[in-house]
PDB file of N, CA and C in Angstrom:
ATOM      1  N   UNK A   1     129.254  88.208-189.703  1.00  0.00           N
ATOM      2  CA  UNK A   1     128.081  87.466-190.114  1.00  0.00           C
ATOM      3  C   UNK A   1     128.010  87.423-191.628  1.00  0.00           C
ATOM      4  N   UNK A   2     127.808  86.074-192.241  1.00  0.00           N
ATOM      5  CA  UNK A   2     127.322  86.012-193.434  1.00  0.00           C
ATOM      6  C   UNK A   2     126.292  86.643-193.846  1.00  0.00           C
ATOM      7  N   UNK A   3     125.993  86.910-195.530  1.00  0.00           N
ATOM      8  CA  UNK A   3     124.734  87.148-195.715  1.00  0.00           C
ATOM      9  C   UNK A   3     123.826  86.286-195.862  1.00  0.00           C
ATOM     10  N   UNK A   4     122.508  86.766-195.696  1.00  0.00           N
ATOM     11  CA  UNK A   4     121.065  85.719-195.270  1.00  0.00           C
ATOM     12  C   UNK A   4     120.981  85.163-196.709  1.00  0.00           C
ATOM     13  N   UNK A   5     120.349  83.678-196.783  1.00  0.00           N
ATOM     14  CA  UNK A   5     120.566  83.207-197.729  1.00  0.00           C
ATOM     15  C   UNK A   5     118.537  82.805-197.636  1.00  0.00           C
ATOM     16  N   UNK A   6     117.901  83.116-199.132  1.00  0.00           N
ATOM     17  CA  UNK A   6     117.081  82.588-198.270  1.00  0.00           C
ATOM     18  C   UNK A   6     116.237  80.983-198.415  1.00  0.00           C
ATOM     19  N   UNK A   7     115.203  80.873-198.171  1.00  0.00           N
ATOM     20  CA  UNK A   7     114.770  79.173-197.948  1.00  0.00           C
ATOM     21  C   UNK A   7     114.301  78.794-199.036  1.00  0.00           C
ATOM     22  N   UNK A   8     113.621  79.489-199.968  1.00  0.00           N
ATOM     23  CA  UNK A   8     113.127  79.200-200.991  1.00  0.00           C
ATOM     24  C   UNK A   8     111.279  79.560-201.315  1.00  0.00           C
ATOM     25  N   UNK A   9     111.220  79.529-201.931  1.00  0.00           N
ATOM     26  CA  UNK A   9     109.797  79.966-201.968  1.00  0.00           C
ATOM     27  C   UNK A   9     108.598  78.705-201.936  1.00  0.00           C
ATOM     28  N   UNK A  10     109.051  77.452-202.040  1.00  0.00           N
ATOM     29  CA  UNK A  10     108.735  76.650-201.559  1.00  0.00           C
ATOM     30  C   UNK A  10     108.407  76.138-200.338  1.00  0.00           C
ATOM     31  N   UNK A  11     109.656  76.796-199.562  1.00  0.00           N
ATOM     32  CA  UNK A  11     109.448  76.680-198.009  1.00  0.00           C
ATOM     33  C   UNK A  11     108.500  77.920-197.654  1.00  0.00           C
ATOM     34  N   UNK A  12     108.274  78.822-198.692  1.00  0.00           N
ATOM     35  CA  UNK A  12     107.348  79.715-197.672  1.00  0.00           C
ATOM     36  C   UNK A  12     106.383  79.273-197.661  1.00  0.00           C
ATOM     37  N   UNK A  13     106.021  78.761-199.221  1.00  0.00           N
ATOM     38  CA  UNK A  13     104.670  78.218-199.348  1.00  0.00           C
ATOM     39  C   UNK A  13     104.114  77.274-198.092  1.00  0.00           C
ATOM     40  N   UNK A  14     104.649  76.596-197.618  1.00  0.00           N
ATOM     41  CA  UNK A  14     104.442  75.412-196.601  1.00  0.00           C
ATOM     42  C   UNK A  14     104.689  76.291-195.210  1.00  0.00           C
ATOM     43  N   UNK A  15     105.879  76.852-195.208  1.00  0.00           N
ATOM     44  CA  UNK A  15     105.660  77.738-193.908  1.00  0.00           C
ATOM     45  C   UNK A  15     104.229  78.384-193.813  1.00  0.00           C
ATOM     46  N   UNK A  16     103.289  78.895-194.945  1.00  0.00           N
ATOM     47  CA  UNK A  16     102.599  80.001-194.603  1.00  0.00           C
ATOM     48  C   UNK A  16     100.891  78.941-194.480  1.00  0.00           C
ATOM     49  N   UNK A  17     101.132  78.028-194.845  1.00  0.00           N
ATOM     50  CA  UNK A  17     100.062  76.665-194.850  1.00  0.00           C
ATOM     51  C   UNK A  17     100.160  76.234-193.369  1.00  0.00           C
ATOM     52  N   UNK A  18     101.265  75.564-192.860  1.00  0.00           N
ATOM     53  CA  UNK A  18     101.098  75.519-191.821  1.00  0.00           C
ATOM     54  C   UNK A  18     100.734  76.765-190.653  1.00  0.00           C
ATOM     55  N   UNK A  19     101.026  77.800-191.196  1.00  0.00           N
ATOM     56  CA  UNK A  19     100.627  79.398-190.192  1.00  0.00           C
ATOM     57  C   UNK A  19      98.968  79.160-190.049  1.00  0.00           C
ATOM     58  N   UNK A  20      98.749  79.171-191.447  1.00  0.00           N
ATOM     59  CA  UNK A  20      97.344  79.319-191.361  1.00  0.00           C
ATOM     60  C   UNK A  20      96.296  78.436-190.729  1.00  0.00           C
ATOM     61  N   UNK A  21      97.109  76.887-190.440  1.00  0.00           N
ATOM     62  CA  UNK A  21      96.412  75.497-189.947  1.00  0.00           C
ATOM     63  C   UNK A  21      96.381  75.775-188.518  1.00  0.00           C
ATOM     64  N   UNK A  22      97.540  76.361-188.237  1.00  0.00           N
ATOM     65  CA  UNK A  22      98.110  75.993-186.407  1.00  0.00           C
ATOM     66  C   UNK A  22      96.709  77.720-186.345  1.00  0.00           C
ATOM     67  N   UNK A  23      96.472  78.393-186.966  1.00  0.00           N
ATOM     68  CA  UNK A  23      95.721  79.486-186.436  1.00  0.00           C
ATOM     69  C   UNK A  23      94.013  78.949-186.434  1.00  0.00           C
ATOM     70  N   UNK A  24      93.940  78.342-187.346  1.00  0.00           N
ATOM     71  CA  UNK A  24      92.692  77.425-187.686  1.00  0.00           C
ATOM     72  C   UNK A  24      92.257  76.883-186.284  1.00  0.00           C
ATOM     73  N   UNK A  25      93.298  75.560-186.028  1.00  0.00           N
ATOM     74  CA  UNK A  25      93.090  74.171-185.111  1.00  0.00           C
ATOM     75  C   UNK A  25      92.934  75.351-184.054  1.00  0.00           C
ATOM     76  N   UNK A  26      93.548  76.369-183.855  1.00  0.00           N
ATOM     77  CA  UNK A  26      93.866  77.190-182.379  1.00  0.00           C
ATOM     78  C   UNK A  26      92.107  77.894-182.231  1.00  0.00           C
ATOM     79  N   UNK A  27      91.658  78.452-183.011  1.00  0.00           N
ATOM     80  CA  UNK A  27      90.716  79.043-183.142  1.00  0.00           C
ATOM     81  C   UNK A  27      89.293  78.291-183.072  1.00  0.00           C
ATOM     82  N   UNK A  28      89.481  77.055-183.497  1.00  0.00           N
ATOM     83  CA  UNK A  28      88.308  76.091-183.384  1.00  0.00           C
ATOM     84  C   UNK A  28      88.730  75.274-181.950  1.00  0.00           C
ATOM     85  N   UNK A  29      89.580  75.200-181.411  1.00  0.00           N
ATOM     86  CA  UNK A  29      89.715  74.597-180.247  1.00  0.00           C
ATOM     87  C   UNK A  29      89.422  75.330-179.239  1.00  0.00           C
ATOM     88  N   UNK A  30      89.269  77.063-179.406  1.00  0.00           N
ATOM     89  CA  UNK A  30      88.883  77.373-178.197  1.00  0.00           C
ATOM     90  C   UNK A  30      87.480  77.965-178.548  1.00  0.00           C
ATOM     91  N   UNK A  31      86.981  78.131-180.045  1.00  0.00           N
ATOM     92  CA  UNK A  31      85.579  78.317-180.288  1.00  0.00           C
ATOM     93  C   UNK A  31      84.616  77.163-179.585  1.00  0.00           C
ATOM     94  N   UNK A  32      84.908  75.406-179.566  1.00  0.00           N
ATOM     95  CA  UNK A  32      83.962  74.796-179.413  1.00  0.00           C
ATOM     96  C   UNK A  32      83.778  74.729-177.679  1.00  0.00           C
ATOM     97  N   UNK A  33      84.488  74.786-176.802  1.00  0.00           N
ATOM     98  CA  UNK A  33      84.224  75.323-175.262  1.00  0.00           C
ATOM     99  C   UNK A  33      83.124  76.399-174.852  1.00  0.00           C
ATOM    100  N   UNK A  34      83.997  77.483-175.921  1.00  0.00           N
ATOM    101  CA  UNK A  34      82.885  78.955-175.709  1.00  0.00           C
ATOM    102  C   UNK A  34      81.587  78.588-176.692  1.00  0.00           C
ATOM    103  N   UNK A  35      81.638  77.963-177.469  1.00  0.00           N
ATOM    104  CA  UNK A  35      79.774  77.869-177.868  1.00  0.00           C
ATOM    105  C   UNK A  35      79.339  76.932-177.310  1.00  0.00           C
ATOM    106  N   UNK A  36      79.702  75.402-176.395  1.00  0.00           N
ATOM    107  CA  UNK A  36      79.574  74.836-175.648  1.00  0.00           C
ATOM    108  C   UNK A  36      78.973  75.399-174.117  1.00  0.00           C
ATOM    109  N   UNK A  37      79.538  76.575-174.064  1.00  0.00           N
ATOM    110  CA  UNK A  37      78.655  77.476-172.536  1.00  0.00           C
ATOM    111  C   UNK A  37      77.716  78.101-173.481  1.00  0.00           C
ATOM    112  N   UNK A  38      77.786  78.886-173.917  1.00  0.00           N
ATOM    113  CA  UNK A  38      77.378  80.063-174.254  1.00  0.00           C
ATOM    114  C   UNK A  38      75.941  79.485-174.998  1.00  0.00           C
ATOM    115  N   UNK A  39      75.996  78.771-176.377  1.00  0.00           N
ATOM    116  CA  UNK A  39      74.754  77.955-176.351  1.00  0.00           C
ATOM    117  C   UNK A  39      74.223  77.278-175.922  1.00  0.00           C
ATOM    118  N   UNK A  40      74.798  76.395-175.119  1.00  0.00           N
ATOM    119  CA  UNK A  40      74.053  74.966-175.143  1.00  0.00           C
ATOM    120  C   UNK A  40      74.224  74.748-173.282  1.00  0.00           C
ATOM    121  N   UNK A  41      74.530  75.986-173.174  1.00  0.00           N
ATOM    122  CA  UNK A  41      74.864  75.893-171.684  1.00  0.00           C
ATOM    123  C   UNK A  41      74.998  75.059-171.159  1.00  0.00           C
ATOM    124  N   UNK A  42      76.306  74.557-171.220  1.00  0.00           N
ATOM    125  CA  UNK A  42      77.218  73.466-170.726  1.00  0.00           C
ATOM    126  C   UNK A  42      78.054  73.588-169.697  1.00  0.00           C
ATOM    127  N   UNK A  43      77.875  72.977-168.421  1.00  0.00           N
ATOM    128  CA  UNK A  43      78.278  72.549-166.790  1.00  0.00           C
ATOM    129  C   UNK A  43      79.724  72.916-167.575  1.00  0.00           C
ATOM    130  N   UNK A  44      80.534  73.166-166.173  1.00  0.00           N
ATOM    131  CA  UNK A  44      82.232  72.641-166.091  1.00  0.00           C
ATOM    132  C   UNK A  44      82.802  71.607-166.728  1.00  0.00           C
ATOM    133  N   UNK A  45      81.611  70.885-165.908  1.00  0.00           N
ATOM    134  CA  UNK A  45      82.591  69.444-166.231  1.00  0.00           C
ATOM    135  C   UNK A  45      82.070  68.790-167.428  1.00  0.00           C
ATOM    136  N   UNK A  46      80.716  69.099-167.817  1.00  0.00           N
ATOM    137  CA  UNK A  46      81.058  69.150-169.586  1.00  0.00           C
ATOM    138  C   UNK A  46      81.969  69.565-170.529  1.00  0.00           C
ATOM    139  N   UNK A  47      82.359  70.990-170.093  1.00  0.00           N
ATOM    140  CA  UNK A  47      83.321  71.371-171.016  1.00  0.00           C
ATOM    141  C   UNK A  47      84.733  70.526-170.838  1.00  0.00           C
ATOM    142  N   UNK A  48      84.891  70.165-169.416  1.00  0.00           N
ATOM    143  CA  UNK A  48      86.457  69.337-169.431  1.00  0.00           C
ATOM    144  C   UNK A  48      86.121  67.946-169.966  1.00  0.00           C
ATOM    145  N   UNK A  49      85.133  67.611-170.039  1.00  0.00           N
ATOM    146  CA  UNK A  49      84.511  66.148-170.634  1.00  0.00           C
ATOM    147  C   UNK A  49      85.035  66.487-172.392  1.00  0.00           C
ATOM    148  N   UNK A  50      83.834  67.156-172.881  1.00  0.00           N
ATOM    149  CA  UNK A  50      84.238  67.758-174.062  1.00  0.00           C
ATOM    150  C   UNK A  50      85.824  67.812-174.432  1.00  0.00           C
ATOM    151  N   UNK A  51      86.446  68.474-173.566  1.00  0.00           N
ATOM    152  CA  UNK A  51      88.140  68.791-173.634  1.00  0.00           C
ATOM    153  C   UNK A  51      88.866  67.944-173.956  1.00  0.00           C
ATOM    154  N   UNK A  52      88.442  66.951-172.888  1.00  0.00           N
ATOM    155  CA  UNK A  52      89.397  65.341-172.783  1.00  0.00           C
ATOM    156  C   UNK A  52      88.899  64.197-173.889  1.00  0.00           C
ATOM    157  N   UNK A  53      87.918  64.721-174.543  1.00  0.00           N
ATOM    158  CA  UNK A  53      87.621  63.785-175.200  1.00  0.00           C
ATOM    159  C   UNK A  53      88.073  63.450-176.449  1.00  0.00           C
ATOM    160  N   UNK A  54      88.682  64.893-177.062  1.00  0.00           N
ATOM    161  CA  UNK A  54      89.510  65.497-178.226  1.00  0.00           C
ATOM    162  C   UNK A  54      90.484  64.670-178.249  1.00  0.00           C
ATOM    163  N   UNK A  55      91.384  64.933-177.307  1.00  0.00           N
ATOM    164  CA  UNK A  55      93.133  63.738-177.842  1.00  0.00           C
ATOM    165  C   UNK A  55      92.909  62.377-177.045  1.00  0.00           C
ATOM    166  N   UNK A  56      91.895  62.149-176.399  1.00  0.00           N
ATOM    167  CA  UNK A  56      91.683  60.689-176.671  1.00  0.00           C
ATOM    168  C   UNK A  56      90.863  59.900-177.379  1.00  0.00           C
ATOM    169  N   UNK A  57      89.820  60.598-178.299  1.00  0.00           N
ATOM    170  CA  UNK A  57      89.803  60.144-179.579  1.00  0.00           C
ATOM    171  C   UNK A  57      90.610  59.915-180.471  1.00  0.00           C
ATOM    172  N   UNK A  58      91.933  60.968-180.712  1.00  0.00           N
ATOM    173  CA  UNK A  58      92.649  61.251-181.544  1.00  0.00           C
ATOM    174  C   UNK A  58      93.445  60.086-181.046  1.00  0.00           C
ATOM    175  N   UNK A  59      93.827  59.775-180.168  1.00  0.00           N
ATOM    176  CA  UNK A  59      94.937  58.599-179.890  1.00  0.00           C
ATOM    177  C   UNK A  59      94.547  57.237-180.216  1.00  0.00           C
ATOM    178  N   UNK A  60      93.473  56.894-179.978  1.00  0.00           N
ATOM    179  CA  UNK A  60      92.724  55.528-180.158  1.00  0.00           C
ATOM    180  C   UNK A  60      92.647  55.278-181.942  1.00  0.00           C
ATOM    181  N   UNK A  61      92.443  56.822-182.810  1.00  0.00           N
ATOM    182  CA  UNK A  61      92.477  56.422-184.028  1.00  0.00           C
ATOM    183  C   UNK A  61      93.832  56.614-184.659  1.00  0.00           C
ATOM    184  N   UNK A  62      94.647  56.959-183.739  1.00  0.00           N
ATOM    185  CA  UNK A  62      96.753  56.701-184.928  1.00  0.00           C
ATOM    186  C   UNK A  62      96.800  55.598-183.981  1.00  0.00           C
ATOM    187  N   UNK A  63      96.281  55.162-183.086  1.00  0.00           N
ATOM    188  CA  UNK A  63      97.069  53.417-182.872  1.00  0.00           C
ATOM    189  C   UNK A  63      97.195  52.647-184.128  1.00  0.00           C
ATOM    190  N   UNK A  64      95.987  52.601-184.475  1.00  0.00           N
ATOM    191  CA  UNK A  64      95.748  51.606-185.955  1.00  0.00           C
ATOM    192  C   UNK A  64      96.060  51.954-186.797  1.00  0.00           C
ATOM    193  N   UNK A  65      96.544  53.473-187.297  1.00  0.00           N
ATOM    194  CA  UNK A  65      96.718  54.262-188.566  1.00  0.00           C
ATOM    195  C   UNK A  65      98.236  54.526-188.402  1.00  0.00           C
ATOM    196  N   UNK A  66      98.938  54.213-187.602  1.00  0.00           N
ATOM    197  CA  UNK A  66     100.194  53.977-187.784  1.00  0.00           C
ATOM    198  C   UNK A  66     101.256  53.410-188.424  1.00  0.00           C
ATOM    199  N   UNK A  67     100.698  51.882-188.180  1.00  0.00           N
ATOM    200  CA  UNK A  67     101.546  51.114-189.620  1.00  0.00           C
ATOM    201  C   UNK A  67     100.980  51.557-191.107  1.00  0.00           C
ATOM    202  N   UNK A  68      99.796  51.776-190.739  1.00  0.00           N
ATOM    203  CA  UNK A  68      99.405  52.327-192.650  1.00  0.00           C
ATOM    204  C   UNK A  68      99.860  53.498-193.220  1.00  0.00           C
ATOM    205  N   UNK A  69     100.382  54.879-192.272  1.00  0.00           N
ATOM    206  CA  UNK A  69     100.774  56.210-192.348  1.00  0.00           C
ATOM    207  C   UNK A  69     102.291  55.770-192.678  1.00  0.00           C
ATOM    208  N   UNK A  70     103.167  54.724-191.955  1.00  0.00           N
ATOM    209  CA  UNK A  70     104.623  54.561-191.847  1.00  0.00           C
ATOM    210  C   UNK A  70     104.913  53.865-193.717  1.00  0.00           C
ATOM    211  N   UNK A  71     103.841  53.223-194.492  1.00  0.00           N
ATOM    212  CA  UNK A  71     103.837  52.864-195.487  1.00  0.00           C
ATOM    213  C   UNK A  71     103.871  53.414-196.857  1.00  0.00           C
ATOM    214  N   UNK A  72     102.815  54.649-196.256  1.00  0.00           N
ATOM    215  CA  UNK A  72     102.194  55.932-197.524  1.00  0.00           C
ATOM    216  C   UNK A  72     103.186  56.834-197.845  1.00  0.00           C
ATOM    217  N   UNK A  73     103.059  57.766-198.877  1.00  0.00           N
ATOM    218  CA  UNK A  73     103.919  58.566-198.885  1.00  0.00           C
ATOM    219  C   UNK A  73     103.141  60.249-197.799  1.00  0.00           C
ATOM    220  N   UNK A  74     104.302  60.389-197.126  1.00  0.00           N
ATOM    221  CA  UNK A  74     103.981  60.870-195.862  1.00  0.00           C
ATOM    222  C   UNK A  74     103.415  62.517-195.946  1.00  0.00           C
ATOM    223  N   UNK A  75     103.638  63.129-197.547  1.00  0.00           N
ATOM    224  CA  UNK A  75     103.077  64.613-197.680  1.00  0.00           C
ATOM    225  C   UNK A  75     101.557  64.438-197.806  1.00  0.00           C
ATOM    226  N   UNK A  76     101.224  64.033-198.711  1.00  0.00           N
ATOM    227  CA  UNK A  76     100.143  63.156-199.220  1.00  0.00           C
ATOM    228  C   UNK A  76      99.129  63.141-197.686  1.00  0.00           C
ATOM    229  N   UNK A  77      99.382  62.627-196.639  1.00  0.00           N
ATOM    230  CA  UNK A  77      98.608  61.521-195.643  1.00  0.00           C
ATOM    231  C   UNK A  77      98.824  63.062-194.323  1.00  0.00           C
ATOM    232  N   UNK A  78      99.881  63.999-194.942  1.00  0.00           N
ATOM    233  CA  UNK A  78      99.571  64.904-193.855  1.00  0.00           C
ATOM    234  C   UNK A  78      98.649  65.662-193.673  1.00  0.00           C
ATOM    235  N   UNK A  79      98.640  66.151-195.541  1.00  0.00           N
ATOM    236  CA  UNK A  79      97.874  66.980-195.896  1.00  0.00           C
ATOM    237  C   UNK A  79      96.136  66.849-195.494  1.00  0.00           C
ATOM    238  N   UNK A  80      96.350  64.924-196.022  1.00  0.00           N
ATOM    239  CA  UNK A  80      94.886  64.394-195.594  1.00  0.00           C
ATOM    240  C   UNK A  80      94.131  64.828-194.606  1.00  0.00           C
ATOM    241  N   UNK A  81      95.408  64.546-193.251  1.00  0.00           N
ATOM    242  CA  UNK A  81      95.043  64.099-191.746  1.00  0.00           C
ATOM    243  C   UNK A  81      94.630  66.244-191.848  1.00  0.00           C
ATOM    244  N   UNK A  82      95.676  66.952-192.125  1.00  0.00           N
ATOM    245  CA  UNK A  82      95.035  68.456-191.696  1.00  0.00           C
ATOM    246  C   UNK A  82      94.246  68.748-191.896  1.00  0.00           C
ATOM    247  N   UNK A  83      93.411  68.252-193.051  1.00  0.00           N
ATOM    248  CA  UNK A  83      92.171  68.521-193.940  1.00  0.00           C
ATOM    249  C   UNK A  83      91.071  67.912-192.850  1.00  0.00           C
ATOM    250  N   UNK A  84      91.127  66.745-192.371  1.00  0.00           N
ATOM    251  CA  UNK A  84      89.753  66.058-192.097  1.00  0.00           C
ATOM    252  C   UNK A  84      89.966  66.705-190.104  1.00  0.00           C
ATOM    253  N   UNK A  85      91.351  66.874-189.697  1.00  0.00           N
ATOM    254  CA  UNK A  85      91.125  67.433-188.726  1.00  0.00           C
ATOM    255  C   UNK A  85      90.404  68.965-188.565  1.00  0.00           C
ATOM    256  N   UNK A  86      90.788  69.965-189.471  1.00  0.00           N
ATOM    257  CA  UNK A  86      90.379  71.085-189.763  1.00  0.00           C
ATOM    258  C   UNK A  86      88.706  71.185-190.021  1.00  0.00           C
ATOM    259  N   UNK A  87      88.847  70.007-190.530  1.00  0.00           N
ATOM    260  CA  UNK A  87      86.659  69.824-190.728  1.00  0.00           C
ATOM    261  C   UNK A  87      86.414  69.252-189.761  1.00  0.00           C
ATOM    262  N   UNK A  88      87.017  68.535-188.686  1.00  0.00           N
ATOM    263  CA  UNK A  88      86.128  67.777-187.654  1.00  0.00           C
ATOM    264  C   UNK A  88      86.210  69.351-186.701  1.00  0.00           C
ATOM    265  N   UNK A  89      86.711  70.054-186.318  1.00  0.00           N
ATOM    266  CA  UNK A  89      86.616  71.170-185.378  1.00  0.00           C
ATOM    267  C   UNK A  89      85.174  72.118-185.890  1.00  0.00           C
TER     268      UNK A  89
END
């Protein structure tokens, strides 16, 4: 085996951004279910209402934001999209 070469400190930077997003989105996706019962005491099938309603919002708005995302410069428009997803949760 060669020796480990490593990625750069650049890549950690972004490795450790995305750690912290995917722990974020994970944490607010299963916070809004549980304060969904727990406050507002919300049926079953509210919460799967609630559930399903998440990525089919999300799909209906990159139909249209597709050709405009394929145009932009694509770090820029990720960063955007993590930001305003991270505040909508």
């Amino acid at each position: 085996m060669g020796a480990r070469r490593s990625l750069g400190r650049r890549f950690g930077w972004l490795w450790a951004s995305y750690a912290v997003s995917a722990y974020g989105s994970g944490l607010g996706f299963g916070a809004l279910p549980l304060i969904a019962v727990l406050v507002l005491q919300a049926s079953p099938a509210q919460v799967s209402v609630l559930a399903a309603l998440g990525p089919a919002v999300g799909a209906l708005i990159a139909l249209p934001l597709g050709p405009w995302v394929e145009f932009h410069r694509k770090r820029r428009v990720m960063i955007a999209m993590d930001l305003a997803g991270s505040w909508s949760c």
